[in-house]
N, C-alpha and C. Protein backbone atom coordinates (compact mmCIF):
# COMPACT_ATOMS: atom_id res chain seq x y z
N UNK A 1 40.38 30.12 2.83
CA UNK A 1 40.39 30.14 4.28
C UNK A 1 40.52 28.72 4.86
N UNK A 2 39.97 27.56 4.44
CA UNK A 2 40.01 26.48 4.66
C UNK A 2 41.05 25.45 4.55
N UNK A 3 41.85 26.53 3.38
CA UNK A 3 43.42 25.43 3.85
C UNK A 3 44.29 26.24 4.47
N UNK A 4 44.00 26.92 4.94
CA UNK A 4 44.95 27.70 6.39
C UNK A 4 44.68 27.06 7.41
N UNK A 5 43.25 26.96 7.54
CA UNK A 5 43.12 26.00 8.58
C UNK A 5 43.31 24.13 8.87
N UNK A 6 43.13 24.17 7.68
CA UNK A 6 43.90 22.71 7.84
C UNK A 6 44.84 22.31 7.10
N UNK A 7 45.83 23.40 7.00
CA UNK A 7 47.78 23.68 7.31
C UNK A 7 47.85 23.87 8.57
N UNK A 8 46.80 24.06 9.29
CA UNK A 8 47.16 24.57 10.40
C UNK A 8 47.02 23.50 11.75
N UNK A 9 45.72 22.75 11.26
CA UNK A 9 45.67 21.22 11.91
C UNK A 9 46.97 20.74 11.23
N UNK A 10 47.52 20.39 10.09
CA UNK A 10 48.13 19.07 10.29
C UNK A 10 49.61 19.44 10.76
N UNK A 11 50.07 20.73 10.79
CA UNK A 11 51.57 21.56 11.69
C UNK A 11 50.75 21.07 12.98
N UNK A 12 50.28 21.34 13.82
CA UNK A 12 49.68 21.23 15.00
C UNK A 12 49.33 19.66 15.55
N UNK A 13 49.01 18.74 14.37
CA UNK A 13 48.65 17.04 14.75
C UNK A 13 50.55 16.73 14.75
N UNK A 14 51.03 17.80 13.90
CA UNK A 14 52.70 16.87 14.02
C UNK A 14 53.57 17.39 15.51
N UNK A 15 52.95 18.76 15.38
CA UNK A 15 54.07 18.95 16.57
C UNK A 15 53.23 18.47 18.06
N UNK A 16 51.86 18.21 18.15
CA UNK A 16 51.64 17.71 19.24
C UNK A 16 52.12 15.69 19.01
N UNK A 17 51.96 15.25 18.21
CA UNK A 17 52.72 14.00 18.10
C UNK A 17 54.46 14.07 18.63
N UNK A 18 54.88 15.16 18.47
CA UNK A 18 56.09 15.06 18.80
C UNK A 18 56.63 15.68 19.88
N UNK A 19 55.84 16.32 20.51
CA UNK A 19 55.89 16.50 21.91
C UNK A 19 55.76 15.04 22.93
N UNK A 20 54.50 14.54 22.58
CA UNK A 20 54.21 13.40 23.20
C UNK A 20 55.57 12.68 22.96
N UNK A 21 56.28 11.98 22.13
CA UNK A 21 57.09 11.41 22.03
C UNK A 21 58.30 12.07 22.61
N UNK A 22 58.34 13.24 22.65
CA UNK A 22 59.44 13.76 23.45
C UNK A 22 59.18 13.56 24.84
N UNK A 23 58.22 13.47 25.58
CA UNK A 23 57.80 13.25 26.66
C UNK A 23 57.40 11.51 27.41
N UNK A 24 57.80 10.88 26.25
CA UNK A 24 57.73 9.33 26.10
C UNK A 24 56.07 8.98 26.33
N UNK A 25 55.22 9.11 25.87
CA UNK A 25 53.91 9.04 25.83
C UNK A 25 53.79 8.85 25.12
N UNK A 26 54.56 8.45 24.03
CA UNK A 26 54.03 7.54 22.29
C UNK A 26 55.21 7.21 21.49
N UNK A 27 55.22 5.90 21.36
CA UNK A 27 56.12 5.37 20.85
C UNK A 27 56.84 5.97 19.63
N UNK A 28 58.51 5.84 19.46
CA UNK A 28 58.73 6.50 17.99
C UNK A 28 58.32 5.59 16.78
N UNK A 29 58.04 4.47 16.84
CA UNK A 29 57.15 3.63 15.85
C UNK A 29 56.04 3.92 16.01
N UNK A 30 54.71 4.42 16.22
CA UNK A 30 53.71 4.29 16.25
C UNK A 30 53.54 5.71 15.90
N UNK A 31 54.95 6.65 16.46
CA UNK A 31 54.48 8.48 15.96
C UNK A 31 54.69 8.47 14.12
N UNK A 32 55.73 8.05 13.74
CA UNK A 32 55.67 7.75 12.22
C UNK A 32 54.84 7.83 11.66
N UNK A 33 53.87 6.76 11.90
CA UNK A 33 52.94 6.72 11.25
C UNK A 33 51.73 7.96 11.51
N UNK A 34 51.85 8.46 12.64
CA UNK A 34 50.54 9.58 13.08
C UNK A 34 51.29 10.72 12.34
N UNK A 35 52.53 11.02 12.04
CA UNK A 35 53.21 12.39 11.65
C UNK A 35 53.19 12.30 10.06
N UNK A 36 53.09 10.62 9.42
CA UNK A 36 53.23 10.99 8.29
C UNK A 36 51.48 11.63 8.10
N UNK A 37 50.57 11.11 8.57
CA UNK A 37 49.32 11.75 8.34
C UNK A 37 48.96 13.27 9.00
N UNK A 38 49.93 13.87 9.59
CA UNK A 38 49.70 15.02 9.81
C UNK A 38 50.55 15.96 8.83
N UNK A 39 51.60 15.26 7.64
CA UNK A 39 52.54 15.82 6.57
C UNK A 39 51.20 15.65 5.94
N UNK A 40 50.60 14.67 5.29
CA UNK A 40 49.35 14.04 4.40
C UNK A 40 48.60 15.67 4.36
N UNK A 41 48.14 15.68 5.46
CA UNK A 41 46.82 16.59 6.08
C UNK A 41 47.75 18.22 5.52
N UNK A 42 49.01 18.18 5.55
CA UNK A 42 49.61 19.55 5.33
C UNK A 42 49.28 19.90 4.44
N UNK A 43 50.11 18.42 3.45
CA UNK A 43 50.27 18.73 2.15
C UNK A 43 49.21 18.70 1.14
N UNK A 44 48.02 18.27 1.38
CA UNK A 44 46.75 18.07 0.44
C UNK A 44 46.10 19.53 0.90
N UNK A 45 46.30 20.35 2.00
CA UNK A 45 45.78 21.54 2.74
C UNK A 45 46.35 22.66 1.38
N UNK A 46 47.51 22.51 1.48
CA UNK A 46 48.30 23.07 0.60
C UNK A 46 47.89 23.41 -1.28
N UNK A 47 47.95 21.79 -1.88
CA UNK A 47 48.02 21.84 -2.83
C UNK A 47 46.58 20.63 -3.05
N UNK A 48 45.64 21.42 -2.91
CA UNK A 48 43.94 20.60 -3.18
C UNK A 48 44.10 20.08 -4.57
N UNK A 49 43.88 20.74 -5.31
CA UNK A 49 44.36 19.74 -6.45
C UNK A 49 45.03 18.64 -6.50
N UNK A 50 45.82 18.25 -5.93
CA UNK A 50 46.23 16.28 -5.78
C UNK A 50 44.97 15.67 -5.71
N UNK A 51 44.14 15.95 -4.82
CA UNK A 51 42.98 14.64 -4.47
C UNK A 51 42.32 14.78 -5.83
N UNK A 52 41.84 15.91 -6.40
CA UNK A 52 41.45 15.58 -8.00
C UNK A 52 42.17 14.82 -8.41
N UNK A 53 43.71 15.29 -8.83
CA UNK A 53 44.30 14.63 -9.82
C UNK A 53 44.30 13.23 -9.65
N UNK A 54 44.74 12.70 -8.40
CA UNK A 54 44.51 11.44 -8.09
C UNK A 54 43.66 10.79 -8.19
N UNK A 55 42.37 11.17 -7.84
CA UNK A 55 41.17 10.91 -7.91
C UNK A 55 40.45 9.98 -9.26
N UNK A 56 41.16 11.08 -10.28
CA UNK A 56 40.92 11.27 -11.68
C UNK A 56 42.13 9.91 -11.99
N UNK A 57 43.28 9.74 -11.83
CA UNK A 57 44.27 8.68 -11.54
C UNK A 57 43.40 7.37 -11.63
N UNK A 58 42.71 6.76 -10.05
CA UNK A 58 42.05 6.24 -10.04
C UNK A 58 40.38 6.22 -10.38
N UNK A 59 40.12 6.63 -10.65
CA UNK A 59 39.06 6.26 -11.59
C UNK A 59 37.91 7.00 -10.41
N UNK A 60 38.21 7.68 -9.96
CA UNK A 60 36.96 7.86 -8.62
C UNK A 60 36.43 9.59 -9.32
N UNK A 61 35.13 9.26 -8.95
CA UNK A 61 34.15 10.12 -9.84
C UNK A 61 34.18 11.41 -8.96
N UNK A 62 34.18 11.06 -7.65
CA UNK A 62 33.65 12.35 -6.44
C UNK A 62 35.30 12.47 -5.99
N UNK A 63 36.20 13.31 -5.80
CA UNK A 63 37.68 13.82 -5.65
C UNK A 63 37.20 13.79 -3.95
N UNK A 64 36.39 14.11 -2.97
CA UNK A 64 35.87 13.86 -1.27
C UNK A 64 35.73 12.38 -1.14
N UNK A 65 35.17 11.40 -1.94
CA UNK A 65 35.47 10.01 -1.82
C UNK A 65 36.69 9.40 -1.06
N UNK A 66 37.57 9.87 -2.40
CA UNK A 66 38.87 9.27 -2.04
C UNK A 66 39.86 9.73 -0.48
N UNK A 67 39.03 10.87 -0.18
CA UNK A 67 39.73 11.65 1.01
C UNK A 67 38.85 10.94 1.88
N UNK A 68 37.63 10.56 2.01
CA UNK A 68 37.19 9.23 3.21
C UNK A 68 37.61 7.79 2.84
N UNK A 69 37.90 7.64 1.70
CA UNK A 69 38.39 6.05 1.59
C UNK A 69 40.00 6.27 2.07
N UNK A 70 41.01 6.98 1.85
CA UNK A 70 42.10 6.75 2.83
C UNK A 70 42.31 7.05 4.22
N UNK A 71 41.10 7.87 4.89
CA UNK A 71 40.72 8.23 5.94
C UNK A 71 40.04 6.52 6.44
N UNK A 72 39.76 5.89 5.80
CA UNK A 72 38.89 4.91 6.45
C UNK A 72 39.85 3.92 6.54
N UNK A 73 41.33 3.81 5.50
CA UNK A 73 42.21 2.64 5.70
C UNK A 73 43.16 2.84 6.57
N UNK A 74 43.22 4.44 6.95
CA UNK A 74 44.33 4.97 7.91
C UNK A 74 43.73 4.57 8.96
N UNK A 75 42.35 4.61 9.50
CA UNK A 75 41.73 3.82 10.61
C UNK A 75 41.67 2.35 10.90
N UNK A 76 41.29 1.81 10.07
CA UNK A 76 41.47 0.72 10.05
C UNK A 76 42.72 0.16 10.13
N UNK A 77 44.04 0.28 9.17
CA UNK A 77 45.16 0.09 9.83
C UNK A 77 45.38 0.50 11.51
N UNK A 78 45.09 1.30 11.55
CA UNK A 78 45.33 1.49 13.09
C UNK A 78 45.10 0.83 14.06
N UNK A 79 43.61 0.40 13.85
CA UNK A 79 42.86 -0.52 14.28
C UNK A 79 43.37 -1.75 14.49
N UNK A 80 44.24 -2.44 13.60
CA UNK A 80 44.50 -3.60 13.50
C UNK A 80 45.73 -3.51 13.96
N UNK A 81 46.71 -2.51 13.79
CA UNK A 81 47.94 -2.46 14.60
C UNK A 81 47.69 -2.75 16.27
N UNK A 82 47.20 -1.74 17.04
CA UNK A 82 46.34 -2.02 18.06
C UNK A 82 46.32 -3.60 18.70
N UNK A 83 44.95 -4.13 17.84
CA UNK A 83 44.54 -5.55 18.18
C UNK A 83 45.74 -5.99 18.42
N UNK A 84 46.97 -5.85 17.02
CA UNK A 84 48.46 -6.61 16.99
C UNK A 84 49.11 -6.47 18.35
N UNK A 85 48.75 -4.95 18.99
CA UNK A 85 49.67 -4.62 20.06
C UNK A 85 48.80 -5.36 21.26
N UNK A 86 47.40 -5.53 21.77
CA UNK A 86 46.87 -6.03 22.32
C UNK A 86 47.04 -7.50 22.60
N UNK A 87 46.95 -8.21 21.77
CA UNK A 87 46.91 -9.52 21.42
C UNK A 87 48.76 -9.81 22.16
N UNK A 88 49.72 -8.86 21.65
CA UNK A 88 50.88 -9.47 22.21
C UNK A 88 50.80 -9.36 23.73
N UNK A 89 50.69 -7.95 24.00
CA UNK A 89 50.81 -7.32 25.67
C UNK A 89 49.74 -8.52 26.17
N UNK A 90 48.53 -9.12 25.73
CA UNK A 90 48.10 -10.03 26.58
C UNK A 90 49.14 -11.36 26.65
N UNK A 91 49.30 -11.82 25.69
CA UNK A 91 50.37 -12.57 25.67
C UNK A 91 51.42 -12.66 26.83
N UNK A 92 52.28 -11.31 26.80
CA UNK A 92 53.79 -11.46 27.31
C UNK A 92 52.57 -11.21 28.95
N UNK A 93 51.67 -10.51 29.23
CA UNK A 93 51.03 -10.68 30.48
C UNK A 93 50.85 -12.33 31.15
N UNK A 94 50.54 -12.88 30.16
CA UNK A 94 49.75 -14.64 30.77
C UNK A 94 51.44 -15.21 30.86
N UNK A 95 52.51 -14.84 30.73
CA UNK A 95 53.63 -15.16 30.58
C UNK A 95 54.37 -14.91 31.76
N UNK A 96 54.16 -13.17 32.15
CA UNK A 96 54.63 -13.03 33.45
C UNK A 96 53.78 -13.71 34.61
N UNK A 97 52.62 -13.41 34.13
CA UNK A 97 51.49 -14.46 35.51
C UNK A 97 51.73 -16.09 35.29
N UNK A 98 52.93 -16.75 34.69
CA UNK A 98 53.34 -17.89 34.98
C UNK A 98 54.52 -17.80 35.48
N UNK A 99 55.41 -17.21 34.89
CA UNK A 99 56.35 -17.18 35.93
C UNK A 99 56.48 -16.37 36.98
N UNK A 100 56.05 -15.36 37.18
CA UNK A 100 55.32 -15.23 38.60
C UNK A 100 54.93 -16.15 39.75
N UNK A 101 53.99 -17.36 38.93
CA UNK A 101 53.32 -18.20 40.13
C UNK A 101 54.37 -19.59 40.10
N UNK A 102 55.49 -19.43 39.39
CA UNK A 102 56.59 -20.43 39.55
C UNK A 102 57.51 -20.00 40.12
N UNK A 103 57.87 -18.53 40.43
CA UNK A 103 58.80 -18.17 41.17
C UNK A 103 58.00 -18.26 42.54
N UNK A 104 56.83 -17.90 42.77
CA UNK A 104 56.09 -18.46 44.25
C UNK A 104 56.04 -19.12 44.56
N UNK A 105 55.70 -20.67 43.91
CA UNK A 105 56.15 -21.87 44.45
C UNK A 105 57.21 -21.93 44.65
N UNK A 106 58.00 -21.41 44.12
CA UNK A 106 59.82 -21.44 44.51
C UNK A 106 60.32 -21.29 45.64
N UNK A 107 59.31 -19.97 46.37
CA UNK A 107 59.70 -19.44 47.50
C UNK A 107 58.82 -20.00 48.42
N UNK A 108 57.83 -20.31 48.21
CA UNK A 108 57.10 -20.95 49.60
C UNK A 108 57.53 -22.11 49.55
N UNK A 109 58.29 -23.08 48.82
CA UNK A 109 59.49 -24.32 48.96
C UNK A 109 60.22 -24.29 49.78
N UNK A 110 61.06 -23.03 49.60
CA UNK A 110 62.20 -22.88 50.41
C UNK A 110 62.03 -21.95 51.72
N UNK A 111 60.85 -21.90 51.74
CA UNK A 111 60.55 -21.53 53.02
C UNK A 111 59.77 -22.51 54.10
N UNK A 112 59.37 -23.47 53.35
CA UNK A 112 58.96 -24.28 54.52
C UNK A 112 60.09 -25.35 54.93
C-alpha cells in the first residue's frame, strides 16, 4: 500500500513542478532538479529494493539511513543553490540602486 502512495507523491511532486513552470512560477533550471527528485521518489516507490541494494553497495547497515542521508544532501544542495541565487539578486540589486542614483543625478543636472 505504501508504494502506491508514494508512486503517487512523486507523479504528483512532477506534474505539479511542471505546471508551475508552465505557468512561469519556477524556473526550467531549478524544475530539473525538483523533477529529477520526484522520478527518484517514483522510482525507489516502485522498486524498494534499490535502497537495500545500494545500501549494502555502500557499506550502510540501516537501508532508511541512506534514504535520510540523500534526503539531507538534496536539502542542503538546495540550500546553497538559493544562498547562490540570493547572494547574486542582492548583487545585480546594489547595481541597479547605483545606476539608478547616477541616472538621477543625470537628470536633476539637466534640469537645473
Amino acid at each position: 500500500m505504501y508504494r502506491v502512495v508514494f508512486a503517487f507523491f512523486g507523479i504528483a511532486a512532477i506534474l505539479f513542478i511542471l505546471i508551475k513552470v508552465k505557468k512561469n512560477k519556477f524556473s526550467e533550471g531549478r524544475s530539473i532538479f525538483w523533477v529529477l527528485g520526484g522520478i527518484a521518489i517514483f522510482l525507489l516507490s516502485i522498486f524498494p529494493k534499490t535502497i537495500d541494494k545500494l545500501s549494502a553497495i555502500l557499506g550502510i547497515n540501516h537501508p532508511p539511513s541512506l534514504l535520510f542521508l540523500l534526503a539531507s544532501l538534496f536539502i542542503i544542495y538546495s540550500v546553497f543553490k538559493l544562498e547562490e541565487e540570493i547572494t547574486q539578486t542582492k548583487e545585480n540589486l546594489k547595481d541597479l540602486a547605483h545606476k539608478n542614483a547616477i541616472l538621477e543625478d543625470k537628470l536633476r543636472a539637466r534640469q537645473k
